[in-house]
C-alpha atoms as a PDB file:
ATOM      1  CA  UNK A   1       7.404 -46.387  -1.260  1.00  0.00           C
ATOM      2  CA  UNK A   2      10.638 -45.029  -3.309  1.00  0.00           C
ATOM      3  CA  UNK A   3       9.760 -45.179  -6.942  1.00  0.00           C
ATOM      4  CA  UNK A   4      10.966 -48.036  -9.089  1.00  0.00           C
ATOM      5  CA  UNK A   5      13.135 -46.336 -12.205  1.00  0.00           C
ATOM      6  CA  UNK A   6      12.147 -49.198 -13.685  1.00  0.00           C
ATOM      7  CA  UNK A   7       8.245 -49.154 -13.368  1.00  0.00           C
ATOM      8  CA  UNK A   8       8.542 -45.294 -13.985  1.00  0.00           C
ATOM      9  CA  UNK A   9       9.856 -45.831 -17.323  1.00  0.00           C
ATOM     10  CA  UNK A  10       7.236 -48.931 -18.106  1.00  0.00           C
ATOM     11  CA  UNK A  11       4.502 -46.137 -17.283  1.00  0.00           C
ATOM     12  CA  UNK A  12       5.616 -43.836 -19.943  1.00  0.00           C
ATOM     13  CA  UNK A  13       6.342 -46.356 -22.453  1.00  0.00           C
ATOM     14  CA  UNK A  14       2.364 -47.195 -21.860  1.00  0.00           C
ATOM     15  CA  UNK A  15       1.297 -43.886 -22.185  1.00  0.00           C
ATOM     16  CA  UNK A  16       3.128 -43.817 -25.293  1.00  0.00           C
ATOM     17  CA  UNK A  17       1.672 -46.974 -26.383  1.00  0.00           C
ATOM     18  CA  UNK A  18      -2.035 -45.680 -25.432  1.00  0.00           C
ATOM     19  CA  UNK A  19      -1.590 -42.661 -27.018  1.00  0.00           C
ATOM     20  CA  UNK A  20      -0.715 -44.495 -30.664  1.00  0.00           C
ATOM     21  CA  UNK A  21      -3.511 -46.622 -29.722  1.00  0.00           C
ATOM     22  CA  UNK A  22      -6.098 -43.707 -29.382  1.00  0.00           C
ATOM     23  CA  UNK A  23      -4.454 -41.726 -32.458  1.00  0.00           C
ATOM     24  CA  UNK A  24      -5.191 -44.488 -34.851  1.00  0.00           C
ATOM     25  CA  UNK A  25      -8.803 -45.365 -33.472  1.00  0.00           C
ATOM     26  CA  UNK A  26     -11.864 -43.420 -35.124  1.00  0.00           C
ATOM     27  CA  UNK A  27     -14.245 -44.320 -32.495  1.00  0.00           C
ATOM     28  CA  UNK A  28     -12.205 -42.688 -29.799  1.00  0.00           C
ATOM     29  CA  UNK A  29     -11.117 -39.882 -32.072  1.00  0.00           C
ATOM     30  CA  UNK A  30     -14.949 -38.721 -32.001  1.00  0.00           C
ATOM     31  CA  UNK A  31     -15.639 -39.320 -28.865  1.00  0.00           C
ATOM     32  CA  UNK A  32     -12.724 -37.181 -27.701  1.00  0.00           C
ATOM     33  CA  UNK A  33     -13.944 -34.872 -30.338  1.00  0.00           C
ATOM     34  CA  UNK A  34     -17.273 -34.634 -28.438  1.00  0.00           C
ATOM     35  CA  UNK A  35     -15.705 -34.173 -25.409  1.00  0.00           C
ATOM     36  CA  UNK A  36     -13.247 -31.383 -26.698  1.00  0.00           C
ATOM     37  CA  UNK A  37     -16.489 -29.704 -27.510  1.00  0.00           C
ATOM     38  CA  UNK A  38     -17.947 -29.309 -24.547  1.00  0.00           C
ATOM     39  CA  UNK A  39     -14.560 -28.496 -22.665  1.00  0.00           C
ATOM     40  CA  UNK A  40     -13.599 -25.864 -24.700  1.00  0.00           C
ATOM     41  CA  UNK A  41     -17.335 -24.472 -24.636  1.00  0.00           C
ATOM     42  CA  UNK A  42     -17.361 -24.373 -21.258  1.00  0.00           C
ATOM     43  CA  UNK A  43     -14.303 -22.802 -20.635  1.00  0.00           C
ATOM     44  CA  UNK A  44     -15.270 -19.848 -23.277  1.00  0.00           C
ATOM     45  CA  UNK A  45     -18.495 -19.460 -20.558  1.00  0.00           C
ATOM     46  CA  UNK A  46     -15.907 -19.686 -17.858  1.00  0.00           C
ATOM     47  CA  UNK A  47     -13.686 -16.887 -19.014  1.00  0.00           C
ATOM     48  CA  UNK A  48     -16.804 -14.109 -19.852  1.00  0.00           C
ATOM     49  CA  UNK A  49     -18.336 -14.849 -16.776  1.00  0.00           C
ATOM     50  CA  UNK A  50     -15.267 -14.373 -14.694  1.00  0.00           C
ATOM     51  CA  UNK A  51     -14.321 -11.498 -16.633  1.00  0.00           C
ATOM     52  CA  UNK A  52     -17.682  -9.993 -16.771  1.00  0.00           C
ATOM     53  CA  UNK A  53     -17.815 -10.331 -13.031  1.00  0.00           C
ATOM     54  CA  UNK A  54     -14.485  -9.301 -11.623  1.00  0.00           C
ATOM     55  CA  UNK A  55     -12.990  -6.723 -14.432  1.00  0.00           C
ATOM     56  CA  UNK A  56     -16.269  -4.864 -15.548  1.00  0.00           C
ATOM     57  CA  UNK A  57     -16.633  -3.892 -12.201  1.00  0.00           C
ATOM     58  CA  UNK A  58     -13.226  -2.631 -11.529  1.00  0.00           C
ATOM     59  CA  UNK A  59     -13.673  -0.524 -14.985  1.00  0.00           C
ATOM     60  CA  UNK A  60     -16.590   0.986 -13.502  1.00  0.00           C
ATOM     61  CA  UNK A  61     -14.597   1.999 -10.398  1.00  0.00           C
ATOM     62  CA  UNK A  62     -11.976   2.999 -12.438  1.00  0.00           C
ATOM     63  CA  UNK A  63     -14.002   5.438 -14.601  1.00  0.00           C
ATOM     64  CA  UNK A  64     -16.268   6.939 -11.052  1.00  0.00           C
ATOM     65  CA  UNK A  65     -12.639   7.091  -9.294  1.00  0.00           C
ATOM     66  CA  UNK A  66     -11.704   9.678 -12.019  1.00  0.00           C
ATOM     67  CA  UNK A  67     -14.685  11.306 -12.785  1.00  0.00           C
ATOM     68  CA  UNK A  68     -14.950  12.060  -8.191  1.00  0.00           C
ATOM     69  CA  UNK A  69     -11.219  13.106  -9.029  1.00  0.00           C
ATOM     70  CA  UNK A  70     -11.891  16.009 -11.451  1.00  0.00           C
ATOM     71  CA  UNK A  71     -15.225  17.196  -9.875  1.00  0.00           C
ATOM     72  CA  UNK A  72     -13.705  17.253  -6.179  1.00  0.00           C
ATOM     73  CA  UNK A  73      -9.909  18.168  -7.396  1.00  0.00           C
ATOM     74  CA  UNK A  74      -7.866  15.631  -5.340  1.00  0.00           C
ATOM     75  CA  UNK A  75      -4.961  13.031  -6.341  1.00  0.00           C
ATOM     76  CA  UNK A  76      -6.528   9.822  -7.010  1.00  0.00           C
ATOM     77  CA  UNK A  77      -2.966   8.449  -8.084  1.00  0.00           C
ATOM     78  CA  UNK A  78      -2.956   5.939  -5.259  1.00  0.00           C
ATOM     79  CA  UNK A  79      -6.540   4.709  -5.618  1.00  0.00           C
ATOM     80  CA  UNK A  80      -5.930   3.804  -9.524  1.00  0.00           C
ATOM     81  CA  UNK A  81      -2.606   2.647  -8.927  1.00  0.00           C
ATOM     82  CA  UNK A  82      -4.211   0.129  -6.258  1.00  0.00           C
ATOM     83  CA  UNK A  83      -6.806  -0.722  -8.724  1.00  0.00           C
ATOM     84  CA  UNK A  84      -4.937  -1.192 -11.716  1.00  0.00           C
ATOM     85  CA  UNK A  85      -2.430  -3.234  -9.500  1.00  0.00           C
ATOM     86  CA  UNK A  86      -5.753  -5.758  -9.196  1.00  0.00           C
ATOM     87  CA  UNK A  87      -6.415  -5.606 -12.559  1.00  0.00           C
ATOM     88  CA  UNK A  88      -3.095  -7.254 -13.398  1.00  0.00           C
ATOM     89  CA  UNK A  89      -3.599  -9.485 -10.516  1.00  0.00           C
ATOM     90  CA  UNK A  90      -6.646 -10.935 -12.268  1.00  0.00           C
ATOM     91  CA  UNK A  91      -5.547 -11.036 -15.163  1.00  0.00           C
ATOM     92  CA  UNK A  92      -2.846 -12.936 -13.840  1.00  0.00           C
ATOM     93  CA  UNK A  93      -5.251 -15.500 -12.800  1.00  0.00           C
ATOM     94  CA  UNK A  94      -6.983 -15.560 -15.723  1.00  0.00           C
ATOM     95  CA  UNK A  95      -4.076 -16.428 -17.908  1.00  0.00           C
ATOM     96  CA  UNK A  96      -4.601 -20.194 -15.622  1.00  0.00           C
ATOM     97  CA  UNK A  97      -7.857 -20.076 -16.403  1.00  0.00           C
ATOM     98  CA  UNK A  98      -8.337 -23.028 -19.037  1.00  0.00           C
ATOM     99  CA  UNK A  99      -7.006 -25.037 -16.612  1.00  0.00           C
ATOM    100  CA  UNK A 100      -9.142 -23.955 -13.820  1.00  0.00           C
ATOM    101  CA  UNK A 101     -12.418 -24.226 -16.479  1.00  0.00           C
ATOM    102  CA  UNK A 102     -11.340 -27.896 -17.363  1.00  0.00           C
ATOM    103  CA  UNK A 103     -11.256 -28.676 -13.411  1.00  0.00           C
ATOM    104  CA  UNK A 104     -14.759 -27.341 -13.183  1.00  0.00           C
ATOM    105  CA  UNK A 105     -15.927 -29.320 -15.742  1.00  0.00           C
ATOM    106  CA  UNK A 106     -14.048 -32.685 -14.534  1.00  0.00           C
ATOM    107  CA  UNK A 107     -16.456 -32.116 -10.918  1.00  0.00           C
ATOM    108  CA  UNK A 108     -19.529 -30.859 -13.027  1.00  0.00           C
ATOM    109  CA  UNK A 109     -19.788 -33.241 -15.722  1.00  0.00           C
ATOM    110  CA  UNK A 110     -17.932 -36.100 -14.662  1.00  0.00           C
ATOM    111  CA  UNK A 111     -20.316 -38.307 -17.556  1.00  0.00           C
ATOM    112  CA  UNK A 112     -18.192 -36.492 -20.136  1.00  0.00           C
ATOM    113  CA  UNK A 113     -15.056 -37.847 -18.882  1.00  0.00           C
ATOM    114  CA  UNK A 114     -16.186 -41.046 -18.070  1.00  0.00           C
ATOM    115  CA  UNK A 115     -17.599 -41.726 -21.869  1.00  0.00           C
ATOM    116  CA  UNK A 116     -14.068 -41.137 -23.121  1.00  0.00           C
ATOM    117  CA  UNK A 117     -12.531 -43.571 -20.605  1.00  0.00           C
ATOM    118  CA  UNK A 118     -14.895 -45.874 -21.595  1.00  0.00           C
ATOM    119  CA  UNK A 119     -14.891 -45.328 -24.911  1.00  0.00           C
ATOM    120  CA  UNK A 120     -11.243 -46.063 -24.971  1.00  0.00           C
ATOM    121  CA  UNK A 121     -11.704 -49.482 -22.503  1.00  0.00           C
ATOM    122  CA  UNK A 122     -14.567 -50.664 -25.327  1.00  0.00           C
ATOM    123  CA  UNK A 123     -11.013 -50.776 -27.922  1.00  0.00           C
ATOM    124  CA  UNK A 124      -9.264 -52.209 -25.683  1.00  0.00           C
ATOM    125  CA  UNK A 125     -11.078 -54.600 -24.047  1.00  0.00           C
ATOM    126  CA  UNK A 126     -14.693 -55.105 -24.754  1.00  0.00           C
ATOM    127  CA  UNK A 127     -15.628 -57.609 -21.964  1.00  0.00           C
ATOM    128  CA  UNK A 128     -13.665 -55.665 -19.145  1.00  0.00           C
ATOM    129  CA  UNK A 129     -15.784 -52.227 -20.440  1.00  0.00           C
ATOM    130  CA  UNK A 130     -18.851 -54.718 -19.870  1.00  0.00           C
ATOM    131  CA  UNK A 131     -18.028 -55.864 -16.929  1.00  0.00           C
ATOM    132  CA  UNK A 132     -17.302 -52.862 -15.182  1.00  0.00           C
ATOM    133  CA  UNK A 133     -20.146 -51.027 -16.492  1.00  0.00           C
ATOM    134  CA  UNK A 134     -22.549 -53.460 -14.693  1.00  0.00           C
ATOM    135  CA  UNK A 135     -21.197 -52.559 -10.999  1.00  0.00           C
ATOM    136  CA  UNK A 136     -23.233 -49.493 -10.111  1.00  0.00           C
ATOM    137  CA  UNK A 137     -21.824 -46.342  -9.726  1.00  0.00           C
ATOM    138  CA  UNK A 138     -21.003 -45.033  -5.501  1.00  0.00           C
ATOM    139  CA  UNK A 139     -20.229 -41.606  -5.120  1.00  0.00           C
ATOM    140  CA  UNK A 140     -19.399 -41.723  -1.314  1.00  0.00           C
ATOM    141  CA  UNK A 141     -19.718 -38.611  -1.040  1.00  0.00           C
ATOM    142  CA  UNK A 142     -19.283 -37.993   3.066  1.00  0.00           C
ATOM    143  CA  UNK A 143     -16.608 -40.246   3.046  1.00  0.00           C
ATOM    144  CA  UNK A 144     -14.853 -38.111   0.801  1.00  0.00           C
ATOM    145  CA  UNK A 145     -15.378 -35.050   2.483  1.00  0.00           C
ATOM    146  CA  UNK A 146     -14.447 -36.321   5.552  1.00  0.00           C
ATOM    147  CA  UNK A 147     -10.988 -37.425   4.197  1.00  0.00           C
ATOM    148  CA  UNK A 148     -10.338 -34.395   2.580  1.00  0.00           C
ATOM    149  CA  UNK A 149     -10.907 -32.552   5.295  1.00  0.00           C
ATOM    150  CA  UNK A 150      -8.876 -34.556   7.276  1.00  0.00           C
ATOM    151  CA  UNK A 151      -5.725 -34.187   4.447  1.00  0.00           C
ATOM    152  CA  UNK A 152      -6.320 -30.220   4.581  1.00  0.00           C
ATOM    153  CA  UNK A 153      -6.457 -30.274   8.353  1.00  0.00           C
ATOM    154  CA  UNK A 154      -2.803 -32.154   8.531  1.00  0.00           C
ATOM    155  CA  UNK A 155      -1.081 -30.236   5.810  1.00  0.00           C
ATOM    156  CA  UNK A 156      -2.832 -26.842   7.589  1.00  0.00           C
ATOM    157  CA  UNK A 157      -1.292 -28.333  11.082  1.00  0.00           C
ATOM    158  CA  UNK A 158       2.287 -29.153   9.559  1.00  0.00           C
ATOM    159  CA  UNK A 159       2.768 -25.945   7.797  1.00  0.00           C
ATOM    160  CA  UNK A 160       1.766 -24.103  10.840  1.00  0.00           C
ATOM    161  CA  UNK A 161       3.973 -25.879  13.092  1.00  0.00           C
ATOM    162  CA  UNK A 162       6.530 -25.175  10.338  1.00  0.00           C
ATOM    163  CA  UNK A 163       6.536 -21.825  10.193  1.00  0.00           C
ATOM    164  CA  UNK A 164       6.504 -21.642  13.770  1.00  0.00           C
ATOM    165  CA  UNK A 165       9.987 -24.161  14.289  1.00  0.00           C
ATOM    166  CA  UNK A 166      11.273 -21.729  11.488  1.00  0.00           C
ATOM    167  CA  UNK A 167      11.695 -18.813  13.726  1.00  0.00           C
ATOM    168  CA  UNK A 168      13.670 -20.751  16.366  1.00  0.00           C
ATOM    169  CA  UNK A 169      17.183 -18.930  16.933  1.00  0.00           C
ATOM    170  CA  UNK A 170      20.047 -20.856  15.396  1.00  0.00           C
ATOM    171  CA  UNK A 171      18.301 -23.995  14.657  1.00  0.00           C
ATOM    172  CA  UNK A 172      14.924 -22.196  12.386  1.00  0.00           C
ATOM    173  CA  UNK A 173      17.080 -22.167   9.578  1.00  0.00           C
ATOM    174  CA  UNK A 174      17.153 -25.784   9.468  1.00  0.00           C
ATOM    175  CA  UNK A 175      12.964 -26.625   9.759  1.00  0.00           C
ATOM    176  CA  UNK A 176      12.345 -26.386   5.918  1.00  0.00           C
ATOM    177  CA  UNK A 177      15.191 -28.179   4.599  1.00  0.00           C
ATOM    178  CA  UNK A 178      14.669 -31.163   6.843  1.00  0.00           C
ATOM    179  CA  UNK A 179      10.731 -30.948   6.653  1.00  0.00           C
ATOM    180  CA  UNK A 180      11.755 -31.115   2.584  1.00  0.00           C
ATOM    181  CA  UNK A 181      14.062 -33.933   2.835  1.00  0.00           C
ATOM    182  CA  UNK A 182      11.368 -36.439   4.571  1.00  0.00           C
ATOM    183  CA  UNK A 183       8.835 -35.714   2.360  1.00  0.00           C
ATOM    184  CA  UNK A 184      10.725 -35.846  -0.846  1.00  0.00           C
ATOM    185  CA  UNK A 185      12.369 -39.389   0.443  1.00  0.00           C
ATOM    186  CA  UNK A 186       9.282 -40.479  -0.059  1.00  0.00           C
ATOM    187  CA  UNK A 187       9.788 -40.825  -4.147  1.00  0.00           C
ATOM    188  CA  UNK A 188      13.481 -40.605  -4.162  1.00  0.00           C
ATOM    189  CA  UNK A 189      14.724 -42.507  -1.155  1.00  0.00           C
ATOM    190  CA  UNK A 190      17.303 -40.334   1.228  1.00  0.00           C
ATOM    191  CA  UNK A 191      20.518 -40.593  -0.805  1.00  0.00           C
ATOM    192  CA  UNK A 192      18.977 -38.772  -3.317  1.00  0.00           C
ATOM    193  CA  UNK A 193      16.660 -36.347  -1.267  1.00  0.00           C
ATOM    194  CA  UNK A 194      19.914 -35.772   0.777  1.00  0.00           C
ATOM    195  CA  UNK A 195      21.611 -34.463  -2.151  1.00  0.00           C
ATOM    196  CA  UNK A 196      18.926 -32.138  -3.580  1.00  0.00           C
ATOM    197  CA  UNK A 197      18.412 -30.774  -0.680  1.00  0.00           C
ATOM    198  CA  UNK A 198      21.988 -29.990   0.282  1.00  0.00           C
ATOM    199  CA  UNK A 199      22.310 -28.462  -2.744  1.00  0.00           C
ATOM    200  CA  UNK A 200      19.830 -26.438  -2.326  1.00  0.00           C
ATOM    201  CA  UNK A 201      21.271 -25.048   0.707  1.00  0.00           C
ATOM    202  CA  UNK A 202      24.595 -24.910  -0.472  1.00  0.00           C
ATOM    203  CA  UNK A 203      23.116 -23.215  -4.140  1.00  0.00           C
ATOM    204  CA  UNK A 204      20.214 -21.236  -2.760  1.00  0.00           C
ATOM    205  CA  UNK A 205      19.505 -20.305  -6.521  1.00  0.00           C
ATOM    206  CA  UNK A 206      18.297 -24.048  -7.037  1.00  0.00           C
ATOM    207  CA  UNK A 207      15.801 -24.347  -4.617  1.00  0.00           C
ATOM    208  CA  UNK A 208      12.903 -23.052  -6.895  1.00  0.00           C
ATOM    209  CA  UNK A 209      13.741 -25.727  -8.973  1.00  0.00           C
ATOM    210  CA  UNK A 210      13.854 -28.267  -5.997  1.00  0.00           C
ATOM    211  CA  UNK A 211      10.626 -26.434  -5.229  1.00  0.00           C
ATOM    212  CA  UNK A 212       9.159 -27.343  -8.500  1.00  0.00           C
ATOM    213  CA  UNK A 213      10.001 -31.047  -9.139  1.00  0.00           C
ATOM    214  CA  UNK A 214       8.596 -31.594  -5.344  1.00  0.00           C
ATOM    215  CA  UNK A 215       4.968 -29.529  -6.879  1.00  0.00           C
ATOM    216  CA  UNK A 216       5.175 -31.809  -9.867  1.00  0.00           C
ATOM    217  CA  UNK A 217       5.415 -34.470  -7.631  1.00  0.00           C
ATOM    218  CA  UNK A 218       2.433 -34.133  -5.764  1.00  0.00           C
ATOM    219  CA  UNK A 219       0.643 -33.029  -8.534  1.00  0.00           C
ATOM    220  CA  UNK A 220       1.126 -35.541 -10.613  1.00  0.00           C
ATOM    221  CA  UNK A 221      -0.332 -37.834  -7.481  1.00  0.00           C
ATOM    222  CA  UNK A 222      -3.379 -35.594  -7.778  1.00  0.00           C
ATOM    223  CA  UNK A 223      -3.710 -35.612 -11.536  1.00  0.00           C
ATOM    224  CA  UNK A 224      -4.114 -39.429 -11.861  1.00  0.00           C
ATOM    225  CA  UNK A 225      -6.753 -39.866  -9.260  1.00  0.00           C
ATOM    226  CA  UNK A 226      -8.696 -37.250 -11.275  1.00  0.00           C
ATOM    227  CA  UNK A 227      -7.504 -39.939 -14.208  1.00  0.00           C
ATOM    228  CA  UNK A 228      -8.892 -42.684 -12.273  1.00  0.00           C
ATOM    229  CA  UNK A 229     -12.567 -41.223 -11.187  1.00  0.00           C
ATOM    230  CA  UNK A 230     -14.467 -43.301 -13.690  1.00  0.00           C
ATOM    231  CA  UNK A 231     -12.507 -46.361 -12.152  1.00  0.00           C
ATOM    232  CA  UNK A 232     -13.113 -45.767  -8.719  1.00  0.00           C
ATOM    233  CA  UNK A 233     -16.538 -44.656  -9.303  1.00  0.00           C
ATOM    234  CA  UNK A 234     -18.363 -48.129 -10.791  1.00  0.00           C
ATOM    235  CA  UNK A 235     -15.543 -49.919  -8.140  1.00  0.00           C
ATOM    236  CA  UNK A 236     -17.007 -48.179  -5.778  1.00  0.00           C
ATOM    237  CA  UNK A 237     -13.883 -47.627  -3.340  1.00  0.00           C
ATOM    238  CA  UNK A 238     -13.586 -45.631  -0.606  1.00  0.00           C
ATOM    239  CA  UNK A 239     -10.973 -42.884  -0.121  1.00  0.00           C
ATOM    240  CA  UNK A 240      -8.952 -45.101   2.037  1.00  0.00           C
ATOM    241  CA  UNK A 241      -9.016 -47.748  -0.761  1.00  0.00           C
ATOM    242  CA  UNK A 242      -8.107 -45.195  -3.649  1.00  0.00           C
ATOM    243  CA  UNK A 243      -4.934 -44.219  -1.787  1.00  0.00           C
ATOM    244  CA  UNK A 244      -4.001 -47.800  -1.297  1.00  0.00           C
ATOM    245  CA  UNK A 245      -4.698 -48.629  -4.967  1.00  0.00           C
ATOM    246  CA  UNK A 246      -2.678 -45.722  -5.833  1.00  0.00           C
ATOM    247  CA  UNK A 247       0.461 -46.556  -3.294  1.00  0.00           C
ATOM    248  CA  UNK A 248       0.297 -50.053  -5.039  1.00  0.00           C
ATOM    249  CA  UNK A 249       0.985 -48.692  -8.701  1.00  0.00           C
ATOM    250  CA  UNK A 250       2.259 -45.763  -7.824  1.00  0.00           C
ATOM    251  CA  UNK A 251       5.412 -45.864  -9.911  1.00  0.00           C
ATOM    252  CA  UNK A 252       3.843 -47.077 -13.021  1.00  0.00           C
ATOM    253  CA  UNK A 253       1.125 -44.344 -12.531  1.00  0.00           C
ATOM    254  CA  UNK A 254       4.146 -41.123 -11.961  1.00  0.00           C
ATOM    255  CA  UNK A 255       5.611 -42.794 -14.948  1.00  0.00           C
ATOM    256  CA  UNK A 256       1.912 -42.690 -17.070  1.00  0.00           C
ATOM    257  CA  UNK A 257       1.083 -39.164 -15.892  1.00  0.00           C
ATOM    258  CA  UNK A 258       4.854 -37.970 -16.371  1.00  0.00           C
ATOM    259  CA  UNK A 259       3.949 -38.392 -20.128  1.00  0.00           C
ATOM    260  CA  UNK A 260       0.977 -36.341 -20.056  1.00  0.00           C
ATOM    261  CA  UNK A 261       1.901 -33.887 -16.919  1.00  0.00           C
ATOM    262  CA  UNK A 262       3.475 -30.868 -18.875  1.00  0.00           C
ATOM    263  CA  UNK A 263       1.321 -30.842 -21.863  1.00  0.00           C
ATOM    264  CA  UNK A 264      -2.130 -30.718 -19.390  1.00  0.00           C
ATOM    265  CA  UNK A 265      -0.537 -27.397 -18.371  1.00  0.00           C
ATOM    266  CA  UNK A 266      -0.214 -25.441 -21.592  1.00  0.00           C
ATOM    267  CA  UNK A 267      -3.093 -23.301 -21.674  1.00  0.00           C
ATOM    268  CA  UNK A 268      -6.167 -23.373 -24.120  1.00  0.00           C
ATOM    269  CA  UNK A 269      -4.690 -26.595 -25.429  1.00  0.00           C
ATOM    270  CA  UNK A 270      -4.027 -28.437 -22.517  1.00  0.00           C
ATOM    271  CA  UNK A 271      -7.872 -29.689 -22.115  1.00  0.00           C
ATOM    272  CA  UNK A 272      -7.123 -31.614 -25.246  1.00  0.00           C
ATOM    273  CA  UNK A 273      -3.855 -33.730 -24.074  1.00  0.00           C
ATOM    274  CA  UNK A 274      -6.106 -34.002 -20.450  1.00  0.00           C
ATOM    275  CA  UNK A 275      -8.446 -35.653 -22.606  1.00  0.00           C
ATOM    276  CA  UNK A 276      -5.926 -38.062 -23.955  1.00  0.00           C
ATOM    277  CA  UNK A 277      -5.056 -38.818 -21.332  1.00  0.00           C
ATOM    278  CA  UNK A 278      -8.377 -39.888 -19.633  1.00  0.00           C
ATOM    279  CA  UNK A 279      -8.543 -41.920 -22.529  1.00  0.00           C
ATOM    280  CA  UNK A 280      -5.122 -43.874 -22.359  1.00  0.00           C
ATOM    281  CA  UNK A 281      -5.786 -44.367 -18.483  1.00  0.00           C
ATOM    282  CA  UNK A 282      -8.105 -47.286 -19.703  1.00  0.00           C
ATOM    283  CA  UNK A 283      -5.446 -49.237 -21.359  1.00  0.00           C
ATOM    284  CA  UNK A 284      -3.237 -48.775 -18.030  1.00  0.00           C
ATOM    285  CA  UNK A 285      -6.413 -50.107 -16.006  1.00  0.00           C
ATOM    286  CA  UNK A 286      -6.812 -52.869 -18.791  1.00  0.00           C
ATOM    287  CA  UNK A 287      -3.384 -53.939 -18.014  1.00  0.00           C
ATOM    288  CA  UNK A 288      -2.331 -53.992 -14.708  1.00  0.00           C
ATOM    289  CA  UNK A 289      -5.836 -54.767 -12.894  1.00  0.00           C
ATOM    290  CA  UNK A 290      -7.401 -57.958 -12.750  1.00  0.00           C
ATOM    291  CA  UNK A 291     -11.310 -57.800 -14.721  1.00  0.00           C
ATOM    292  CA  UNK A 292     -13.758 -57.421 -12.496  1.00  0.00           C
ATOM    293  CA  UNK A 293     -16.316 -60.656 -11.245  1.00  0.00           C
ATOM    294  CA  UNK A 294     -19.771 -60.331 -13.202  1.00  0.00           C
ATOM    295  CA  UNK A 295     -22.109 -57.645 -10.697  1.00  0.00           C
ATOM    296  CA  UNK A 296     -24.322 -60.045  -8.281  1.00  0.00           C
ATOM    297  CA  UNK A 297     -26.271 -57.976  -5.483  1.00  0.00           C
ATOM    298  CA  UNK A 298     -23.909 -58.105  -2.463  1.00  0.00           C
ATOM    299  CA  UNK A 299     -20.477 -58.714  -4.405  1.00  0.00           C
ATOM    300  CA  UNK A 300     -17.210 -57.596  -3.533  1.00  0.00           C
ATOM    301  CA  UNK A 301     -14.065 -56.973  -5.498  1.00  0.00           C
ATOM    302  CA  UNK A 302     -10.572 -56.683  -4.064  1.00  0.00           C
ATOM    303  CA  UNK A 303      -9.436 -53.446  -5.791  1.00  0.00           C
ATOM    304  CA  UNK A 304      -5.252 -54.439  -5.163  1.00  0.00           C
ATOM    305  CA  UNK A 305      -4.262 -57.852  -5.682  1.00  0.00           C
ATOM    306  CA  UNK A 306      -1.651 -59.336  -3.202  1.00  0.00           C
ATOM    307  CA  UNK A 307       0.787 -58.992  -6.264  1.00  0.00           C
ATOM    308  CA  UNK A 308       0.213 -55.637  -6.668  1.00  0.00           C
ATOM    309  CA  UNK A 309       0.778 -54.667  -3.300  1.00  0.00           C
ATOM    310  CA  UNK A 310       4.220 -56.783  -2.452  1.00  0.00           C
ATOM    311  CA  UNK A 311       5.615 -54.597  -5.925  1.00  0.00           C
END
């Protein structure tokens, strides 16, 4: 589906509107407060242990590597360069690490998250909190797995295939843009895919940038299922179900996330507007799903309304 201008726009004026909301309420102020805690905690533990386990290490090699050097007299220029080039390399890594701590903790302690979400749904609406709260919680865990594997398996298979079409005589050169163009259609619609990628081609120096807004992209699609986990968890959908759910509102959600998307990646502070966000994902959920039926044993609940879908 081609995202709606429109609908994008509505999402961000949401966000906005969620993140007032959450500003001005105490009760979500502390429990994102309590949350914030135990992100930034983590993260600290994070960062020594990963240090402690990957530089120390390479210190001690770095100090035996000279100390062989001046008892057995031979150049160890090339074995330190080689080690302080992975030195850098980590600590290239590491400088991402805040981000990579607040992913661990999203999969570890998904409770945390899921008090602030709800925290934010009791302020906005009380009875759909209630509700919700009553359907018990399905993990599905094999079911995940098994379409994950299946996503990595089909991105693995089209790259490869790629990269092979690539090295075709005359015609290689031609693989990447095209393979671009479809997939990038898929927000944009081919007028406008068309013209990014041609000027790509045409520019070559603006296809890192065509490279990035297409990265966003998916990673925006990424960041707001990890938005909606405490959704889909007491829904208990399927995989297959999230995806459609997602297709359905996918414009308003790009829109949402757009708000949030840049901040999240700031490091050391970007936990914090992550939080906000999983807060202000409950007014979105509030708004543009219908409450769910009160929990009987056996009870089902269509997860995307007819309306939703035919948007």
């Amino acid at each position: 589906m081609v995202l709606n201008t429109g609908q994008v726009v509505q999402g961000m004026a949401l966000a906005y509107e969620a993140t007032g909301f959450a500003a001005q309420n105490k009760r979500v102020q502390a429990r994102a407060y309590r949350v914030l805690k135990f992100t930034v905690a983590g993260m600290i533990v994070a960062n020594i242990f990963i240090y402690g386990l990957v530089l120390f290490p390479l210190f001690i090699l770095r100090t035996a590597n000279y100390v062989v050097s001046v008892l057995f007299r031979y150049d160890s220029a090339q074995s330190t360069l080689a080690l302080l080039s992975t030195r850098d390399a980590v600590n290239h890594f590491m400088s991402t690490l805040p981000l990579l701590g607040l992913d661990i903790l999203v999969h570890v302690k998904p409770a945390l998250f899921e008090d602030i979400f709800f925290g934010m749904l009791d302020e906005v609406d009380p009875e759909y909190s209630r509700v919700l709260q009553k359907w018990p919680r399905r993990k599905f865990h094999w079911a995940r797995i098994q379409y994950t594997a299946k996503r990595l398996f089909k991105r693995y298979t089209m790259t490869l295939v790629a990269s092979y079409l690539a090295r075709l005589p005359y015609v290689g050169w031609l693989v990447m843009p095209i393979g671009a163009l479809t997939m990038m259609a898929r927000f944009v619609g081919y007028p406008v895919s068309v013209a990014i990628i041609s000027l790509s081609v045409v520019a070559p120096g603006s296809k890192r940038s065509t490279f990035f807004m297409f990265k966003s992209l998916l990673a925006m699609r990424d960041f707001s299922r990890d938005l909606l986990k405490p959704f889909f968890s007491h829904v208990g959908a399927e995989p297959k179900k999230q995806v459609e759910f997602y297709r359905a509102y996918e414009s308003l959600l790009i829109g949402f996330i757009l708000a949030f998307y840049f901040f999240v990646q700031l490091s050391w502070i970007g936990p914090a507007f992550y939080i906000l966000a999983q807060a202000a994902i409950a007014l979105f959920i509030a708004r543009h799903t219908a409450r769910p039926p009160a929990y009987t044993q056996g009870a089902e609940w269509v997860l995307v309304s007819k309306d939703a879908k035919s948007k």
